[in-house]
Protein backbone atom coordinates (compact mmCIF):
# COMPACT_ATOMS: atom_id res chain seq x y z
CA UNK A 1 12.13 -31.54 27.74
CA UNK A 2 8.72 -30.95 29.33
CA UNK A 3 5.53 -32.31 27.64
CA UNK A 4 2.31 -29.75 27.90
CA UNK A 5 -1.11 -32.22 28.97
CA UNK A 6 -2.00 -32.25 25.13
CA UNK A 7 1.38 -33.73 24.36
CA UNK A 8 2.80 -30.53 22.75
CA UNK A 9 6.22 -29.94 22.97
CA UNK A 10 6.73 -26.93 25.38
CA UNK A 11 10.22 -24.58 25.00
CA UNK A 12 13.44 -26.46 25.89
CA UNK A 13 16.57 -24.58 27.28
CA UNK A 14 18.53 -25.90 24.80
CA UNK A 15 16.06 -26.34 22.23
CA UNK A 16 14.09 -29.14 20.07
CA UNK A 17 14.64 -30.26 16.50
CA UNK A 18 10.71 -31.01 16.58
CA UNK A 19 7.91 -28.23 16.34
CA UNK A 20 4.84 -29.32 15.32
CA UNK A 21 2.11 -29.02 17.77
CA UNK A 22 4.44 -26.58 19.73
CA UNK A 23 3.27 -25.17 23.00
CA UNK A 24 4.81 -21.48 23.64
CA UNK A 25 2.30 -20.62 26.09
CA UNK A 26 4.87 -20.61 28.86
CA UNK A 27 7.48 -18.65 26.72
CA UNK A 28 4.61 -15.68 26.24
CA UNK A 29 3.70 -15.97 29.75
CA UNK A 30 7.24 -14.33 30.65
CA UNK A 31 7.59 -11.06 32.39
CA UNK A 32 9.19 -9.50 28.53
CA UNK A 33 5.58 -10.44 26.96
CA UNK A 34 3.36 -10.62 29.30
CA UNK A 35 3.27 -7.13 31.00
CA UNK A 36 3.08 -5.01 27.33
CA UNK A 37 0.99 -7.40 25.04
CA UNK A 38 -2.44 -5.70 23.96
CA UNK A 39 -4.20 -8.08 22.32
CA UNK A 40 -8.32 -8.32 21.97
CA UNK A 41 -10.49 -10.89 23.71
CA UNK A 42 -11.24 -12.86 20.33
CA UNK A 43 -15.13 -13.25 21.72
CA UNK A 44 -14.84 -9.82 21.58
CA UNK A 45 -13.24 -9.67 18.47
CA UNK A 46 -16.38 -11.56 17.04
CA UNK A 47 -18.83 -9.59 17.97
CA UNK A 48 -17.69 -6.61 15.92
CA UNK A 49 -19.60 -5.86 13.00
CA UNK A 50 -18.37 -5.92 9.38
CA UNK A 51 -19.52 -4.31 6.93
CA UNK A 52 -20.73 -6.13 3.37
CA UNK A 53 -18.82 -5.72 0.57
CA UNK A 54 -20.48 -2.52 -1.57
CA UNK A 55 -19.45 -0.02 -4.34
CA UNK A 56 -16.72 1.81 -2.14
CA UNK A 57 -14.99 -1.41 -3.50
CA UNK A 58 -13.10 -2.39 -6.22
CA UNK A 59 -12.02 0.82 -7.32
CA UNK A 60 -8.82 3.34 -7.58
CA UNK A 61 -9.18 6.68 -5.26
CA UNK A 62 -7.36 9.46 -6.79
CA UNK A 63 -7.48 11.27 -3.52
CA UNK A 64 -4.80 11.32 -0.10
CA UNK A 65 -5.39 7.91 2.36
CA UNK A 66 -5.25 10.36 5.26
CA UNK A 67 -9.13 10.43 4.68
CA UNK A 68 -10.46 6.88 2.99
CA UNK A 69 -13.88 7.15 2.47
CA UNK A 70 -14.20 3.80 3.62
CA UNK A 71 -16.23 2.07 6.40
CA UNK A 72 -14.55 0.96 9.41
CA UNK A 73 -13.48 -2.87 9.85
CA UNK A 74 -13.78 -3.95 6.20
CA UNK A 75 -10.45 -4.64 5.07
CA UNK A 76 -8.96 -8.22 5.50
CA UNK A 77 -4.89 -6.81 4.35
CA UNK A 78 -3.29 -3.84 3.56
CA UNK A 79 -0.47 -3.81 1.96
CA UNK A 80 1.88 -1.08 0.47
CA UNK A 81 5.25 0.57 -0.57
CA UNK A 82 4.66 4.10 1.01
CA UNK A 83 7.43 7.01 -1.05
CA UNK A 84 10.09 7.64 0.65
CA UNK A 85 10.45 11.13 0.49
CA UNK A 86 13.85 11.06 -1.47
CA UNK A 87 13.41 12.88 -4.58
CA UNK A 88 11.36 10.47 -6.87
CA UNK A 89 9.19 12.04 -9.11
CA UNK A 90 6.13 11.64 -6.94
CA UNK A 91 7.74 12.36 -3.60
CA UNK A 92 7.32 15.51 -1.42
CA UNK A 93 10.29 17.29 -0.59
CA UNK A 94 9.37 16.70 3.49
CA UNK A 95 11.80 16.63 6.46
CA UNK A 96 11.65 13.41 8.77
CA UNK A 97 9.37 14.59 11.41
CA UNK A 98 6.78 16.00 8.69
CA UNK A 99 7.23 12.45 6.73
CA UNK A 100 6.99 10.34 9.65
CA UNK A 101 3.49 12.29 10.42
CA UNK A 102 2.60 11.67 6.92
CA UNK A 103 3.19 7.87 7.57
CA UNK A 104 1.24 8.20 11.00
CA UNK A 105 -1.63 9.99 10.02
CA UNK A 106 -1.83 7.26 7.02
CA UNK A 107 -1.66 4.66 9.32
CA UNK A 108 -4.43 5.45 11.42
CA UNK A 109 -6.90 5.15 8.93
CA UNK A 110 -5.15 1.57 8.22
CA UNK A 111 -6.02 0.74 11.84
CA UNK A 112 -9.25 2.18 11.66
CA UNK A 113 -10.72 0.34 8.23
CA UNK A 114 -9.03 -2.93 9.23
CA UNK A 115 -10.73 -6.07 10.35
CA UNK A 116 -9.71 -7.37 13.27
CA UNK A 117 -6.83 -9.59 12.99
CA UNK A 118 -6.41 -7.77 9.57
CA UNK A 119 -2.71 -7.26 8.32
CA UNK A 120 -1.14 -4.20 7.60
CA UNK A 121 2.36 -4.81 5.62
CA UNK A 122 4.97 -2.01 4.64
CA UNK A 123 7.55 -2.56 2.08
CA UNK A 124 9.95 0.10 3.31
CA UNK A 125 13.90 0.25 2.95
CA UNK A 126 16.39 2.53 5.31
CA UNK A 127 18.46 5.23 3.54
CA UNK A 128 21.29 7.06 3.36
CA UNK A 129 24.43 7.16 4.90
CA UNK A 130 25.35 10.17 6.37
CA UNK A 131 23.64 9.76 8.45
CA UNK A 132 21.95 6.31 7.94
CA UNK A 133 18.19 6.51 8.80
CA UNK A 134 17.06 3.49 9.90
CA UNK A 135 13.39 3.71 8.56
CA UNK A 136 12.40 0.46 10.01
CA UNK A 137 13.02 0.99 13.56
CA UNK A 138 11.19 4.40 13.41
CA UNK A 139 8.02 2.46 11.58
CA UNK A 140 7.98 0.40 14.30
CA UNK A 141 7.47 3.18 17.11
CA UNK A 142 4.91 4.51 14.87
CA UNK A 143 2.95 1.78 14.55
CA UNK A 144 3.12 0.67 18.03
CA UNK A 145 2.14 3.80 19.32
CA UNK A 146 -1.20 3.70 17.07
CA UNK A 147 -2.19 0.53 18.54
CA UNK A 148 -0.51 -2.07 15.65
CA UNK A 149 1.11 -5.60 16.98
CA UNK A 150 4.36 -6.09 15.58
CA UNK A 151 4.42 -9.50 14.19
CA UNK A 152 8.13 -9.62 12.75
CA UNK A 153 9.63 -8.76 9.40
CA UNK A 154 10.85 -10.23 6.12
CA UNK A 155 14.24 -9.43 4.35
CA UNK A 156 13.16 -8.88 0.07
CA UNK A 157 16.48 -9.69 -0.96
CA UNK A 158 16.28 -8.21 -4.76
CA UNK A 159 19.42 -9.19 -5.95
CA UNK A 160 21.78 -12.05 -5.35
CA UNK A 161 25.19 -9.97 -5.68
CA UNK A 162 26.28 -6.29 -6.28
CA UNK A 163 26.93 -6.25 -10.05
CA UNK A 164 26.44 -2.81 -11.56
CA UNK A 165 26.71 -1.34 -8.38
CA UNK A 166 30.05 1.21 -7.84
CA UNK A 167 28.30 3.21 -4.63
CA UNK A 168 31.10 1.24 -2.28
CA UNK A 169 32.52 5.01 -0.95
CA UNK A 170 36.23 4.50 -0.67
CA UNK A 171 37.30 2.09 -3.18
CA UNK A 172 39.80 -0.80 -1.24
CA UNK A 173 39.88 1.44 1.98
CA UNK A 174 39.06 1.74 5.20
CA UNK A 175 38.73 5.66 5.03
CA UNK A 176 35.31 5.43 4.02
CA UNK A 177 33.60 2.09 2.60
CA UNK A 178 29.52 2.37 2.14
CA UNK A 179 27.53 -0.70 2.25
CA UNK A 180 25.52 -1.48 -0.58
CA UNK A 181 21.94 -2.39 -0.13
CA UNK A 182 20.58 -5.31 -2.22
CA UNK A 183 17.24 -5.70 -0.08
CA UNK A 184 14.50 -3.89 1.54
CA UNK A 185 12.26 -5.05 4.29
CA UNK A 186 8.57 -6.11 4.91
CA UNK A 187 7.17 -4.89 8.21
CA UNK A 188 3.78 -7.14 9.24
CA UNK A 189 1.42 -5.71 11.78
CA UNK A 190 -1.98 -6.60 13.04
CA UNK A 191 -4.74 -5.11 14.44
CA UNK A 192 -5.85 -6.35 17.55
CA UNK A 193 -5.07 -10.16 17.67
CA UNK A 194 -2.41 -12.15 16.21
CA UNK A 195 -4.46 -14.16 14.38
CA UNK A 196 -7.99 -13.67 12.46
CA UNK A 197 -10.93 -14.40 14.53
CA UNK A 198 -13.09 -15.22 11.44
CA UNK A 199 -12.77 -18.16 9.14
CA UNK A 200 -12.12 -17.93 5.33
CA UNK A 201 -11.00 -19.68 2.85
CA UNK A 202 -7.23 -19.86 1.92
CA UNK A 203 -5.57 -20.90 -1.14
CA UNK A 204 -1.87 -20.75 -0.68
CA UNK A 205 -0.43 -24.20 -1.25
CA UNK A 206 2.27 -26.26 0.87
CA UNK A 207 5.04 -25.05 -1.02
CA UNK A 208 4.41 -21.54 -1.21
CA UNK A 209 3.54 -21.56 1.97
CA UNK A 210 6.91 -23.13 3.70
CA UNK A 211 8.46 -20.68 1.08
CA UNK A 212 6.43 -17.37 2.44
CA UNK A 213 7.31 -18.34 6.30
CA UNK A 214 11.19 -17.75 5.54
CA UNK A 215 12.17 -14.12 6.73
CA UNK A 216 13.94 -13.97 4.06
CA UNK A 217 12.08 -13.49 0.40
CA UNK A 218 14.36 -13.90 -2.74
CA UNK A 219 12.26 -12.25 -5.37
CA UNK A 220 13.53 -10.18 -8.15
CA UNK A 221 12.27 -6.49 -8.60
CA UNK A 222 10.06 -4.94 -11.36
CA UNK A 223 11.15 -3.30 -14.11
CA UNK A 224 10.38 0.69 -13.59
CA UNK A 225 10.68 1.43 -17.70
CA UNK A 226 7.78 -1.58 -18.27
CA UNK A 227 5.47 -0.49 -15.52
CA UNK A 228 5.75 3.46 -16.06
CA UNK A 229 6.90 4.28 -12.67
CA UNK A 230 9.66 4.99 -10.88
CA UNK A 231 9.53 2.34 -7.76
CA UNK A 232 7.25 -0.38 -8.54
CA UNK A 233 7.05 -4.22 -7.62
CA UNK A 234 6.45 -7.27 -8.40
CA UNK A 235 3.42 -9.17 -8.89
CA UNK A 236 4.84 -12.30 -7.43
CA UNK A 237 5.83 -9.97 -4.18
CA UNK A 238 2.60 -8.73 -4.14
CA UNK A 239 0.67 -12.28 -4.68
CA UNK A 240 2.85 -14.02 -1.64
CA UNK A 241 1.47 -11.48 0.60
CA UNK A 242 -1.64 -11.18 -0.54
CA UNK A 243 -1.44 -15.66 -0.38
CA UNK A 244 0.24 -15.58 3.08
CA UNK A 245 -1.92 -12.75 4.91
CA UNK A 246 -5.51 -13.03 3.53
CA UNK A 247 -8.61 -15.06 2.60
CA UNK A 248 -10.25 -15.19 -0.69
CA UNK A 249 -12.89 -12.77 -1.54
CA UNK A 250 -11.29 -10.52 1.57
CA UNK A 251 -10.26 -6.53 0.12
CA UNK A 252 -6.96 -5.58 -0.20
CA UNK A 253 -5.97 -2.20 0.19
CA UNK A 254 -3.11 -0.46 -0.71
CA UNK A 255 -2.96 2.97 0.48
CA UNK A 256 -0.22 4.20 -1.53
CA UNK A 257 -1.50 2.41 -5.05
CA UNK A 258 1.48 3.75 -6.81
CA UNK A 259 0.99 1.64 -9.98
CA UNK A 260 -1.49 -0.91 -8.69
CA UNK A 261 0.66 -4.06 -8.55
CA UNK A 262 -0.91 -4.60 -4.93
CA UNK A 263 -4.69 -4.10 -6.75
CA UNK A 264 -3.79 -5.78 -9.65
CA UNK A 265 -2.37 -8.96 -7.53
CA UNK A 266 -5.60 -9.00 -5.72
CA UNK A 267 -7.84 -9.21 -8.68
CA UNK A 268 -5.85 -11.99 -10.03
CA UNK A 269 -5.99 -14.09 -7.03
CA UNK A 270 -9.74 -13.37 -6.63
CA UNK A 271 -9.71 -10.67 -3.66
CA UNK A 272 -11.36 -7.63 -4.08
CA UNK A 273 -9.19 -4.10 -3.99
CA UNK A 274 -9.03 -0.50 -2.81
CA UNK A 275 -6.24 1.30 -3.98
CA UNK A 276 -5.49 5.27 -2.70
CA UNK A 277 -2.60 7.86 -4.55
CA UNK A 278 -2.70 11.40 -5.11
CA UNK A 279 -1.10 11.26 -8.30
CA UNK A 280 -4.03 11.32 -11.67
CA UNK A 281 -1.02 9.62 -13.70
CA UNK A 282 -0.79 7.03 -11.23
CA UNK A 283 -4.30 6.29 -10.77
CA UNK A 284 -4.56 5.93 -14.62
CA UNK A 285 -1.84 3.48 -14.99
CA UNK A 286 -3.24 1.50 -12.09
CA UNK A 287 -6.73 1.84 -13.53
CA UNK A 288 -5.36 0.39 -16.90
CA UNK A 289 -3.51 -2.47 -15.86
CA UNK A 290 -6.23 -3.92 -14.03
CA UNK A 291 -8.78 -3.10 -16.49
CA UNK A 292 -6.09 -4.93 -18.93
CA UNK A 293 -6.30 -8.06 -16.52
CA UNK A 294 -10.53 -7.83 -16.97
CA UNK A 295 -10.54 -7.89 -20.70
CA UNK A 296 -7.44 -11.07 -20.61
CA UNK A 297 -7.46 -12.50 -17.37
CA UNK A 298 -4.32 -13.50 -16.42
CA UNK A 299 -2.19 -12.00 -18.53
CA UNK A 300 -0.16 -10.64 -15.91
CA UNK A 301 1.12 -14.02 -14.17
CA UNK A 302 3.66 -14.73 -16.09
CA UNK A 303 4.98 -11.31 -17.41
């Protein structure tokens, strides 16, 4: 195997049991990267202004996220579980093409209030079966074409087997067997650069973080009947993110606040939070729970 001048191991044909100090340089400097990555001069990067931190934050907007009234380049992660438009009680009845432009137009205004570097993570999960719709893969293209970086995904596995589940289609026959999903997916895209050209504290220790590298997250879900709605998770979901993907003090924003786990999750680990639904009963539950955390902090980390 090839050594790099800094003594870096560079990539092997048939591989090295060894990474640290790693050199991929050579790897990204293939034809299959090379000619389609988009990525910032970080000089550049650094000369972009950011706004301070003022009284747009910290709050709940009971208002669309098509239209944040938020400045550009002041969010350090986004994170969110957008609806997916299949009959909950606070989805629209939309076809694909008018969803997906939903999820676009939404998306923009991620890119645009971002930091550079910043995060933007979707908790999403494909549906159906006839036909399947591979949600993902159709995030992806969106994305992409708005200008995000794709920087991989992570499997939530929410459940370790299928128990109480009887949605297998054909029972003990080939004529028409249905998978059973027990996970969903995290998609994590950047803006601009892979990595954050600003400096900040983080507070995510060794074990959490060798634990929020795996692609694969085994974290149980939320209870809908404790929360109050219908698709909500888990503070410990929302805190490895929120660990993994941002600085202290940076804002978090979850444009689809839903219940305000993502907001909630922030506070609690000492970011500050923007959170964005359309739905007043939403907004208040959101609103309470993380006035709830102000009056006993902490009450949330272990329920």
């Amino acid at each position: 195997m090839k050594k790099s001048k800094n003594k870096n191991t560079v990539t092997s044909s048939f591989g090295t049991t060894k990474r640290e100090g790693h050199d991929s340089s050579e790897f990204y400097g293939r034809n299959l990267y090379s000619k389609h990555l988009n990525v910032a001069n970080k000089k550049d990067l650094l000369d972009i202004k950011i706004p301070k931190i003022g009284d747009w934050a910290d709050k709940i907007y009971c208002q669309s996220s098509e239209n944040m009234p938020i400045p550009d380049n002041c969010i350090g992660l986004a994170f969110t579980s957008p609806p997916y438009n299949v009959g909950k009680d606070y989805d629209l009845d939309l076809d694909l093409i008018e969803y997906l432009e939903l999820i676009k137009d939404v998306g923009r205004e991620v890119f645009r209030v971002l930091r550079p570097g910043g995060r933007y993570i979707i908790n999403i999960a494909n549906l159906g079966r006839k036909p399947y719709i591979p949600l993902t893969s159709l995030f992806h293209d969106i994305h992409a074409e708005i200008g995000f970086l794709s920087m991989g995904e992570i499997i939530w596995q929410k459940a370790k087997g299928a128990s109480g589940s009887c949605a297998w289609g054909s029972w003990k026959s080939a004529k028409a067997p249905r998978l059973r999903d027990i996970h969903e997916y995290l998609l994590v895209f950047a803006k601009q650069s892979f990595s954050r050209p600003d400096k900040g504290i983080s507070d995510i220790s060794k074990e959490e973080f060798m634990e929020a590298t795996l692609s694969i997250w085994n974290l149980p879900p939320e209870s809908a009947k404790r929360i109050g709605h219908p698709a909500p998770f888990s503070i410990p979901l929302a805190e490895r993110v929120i660990k993994l993907y941002s600085y202290v003090d940076d804002v978090v924003l979850d444009p689809f606040v839903g219940s305000g786990t993502t907001c909630l999750a922030a506070k609690i680990n000492n970011r500050h939070y923007v959170g964005f639904d359309i739905s007043e009963e939403y907004c208040l539950i959101a609103e309470e729970r993380i006035k709830a955390e102000e009056l006993q902090p902490s009450l949330f980390e272990k329920s």
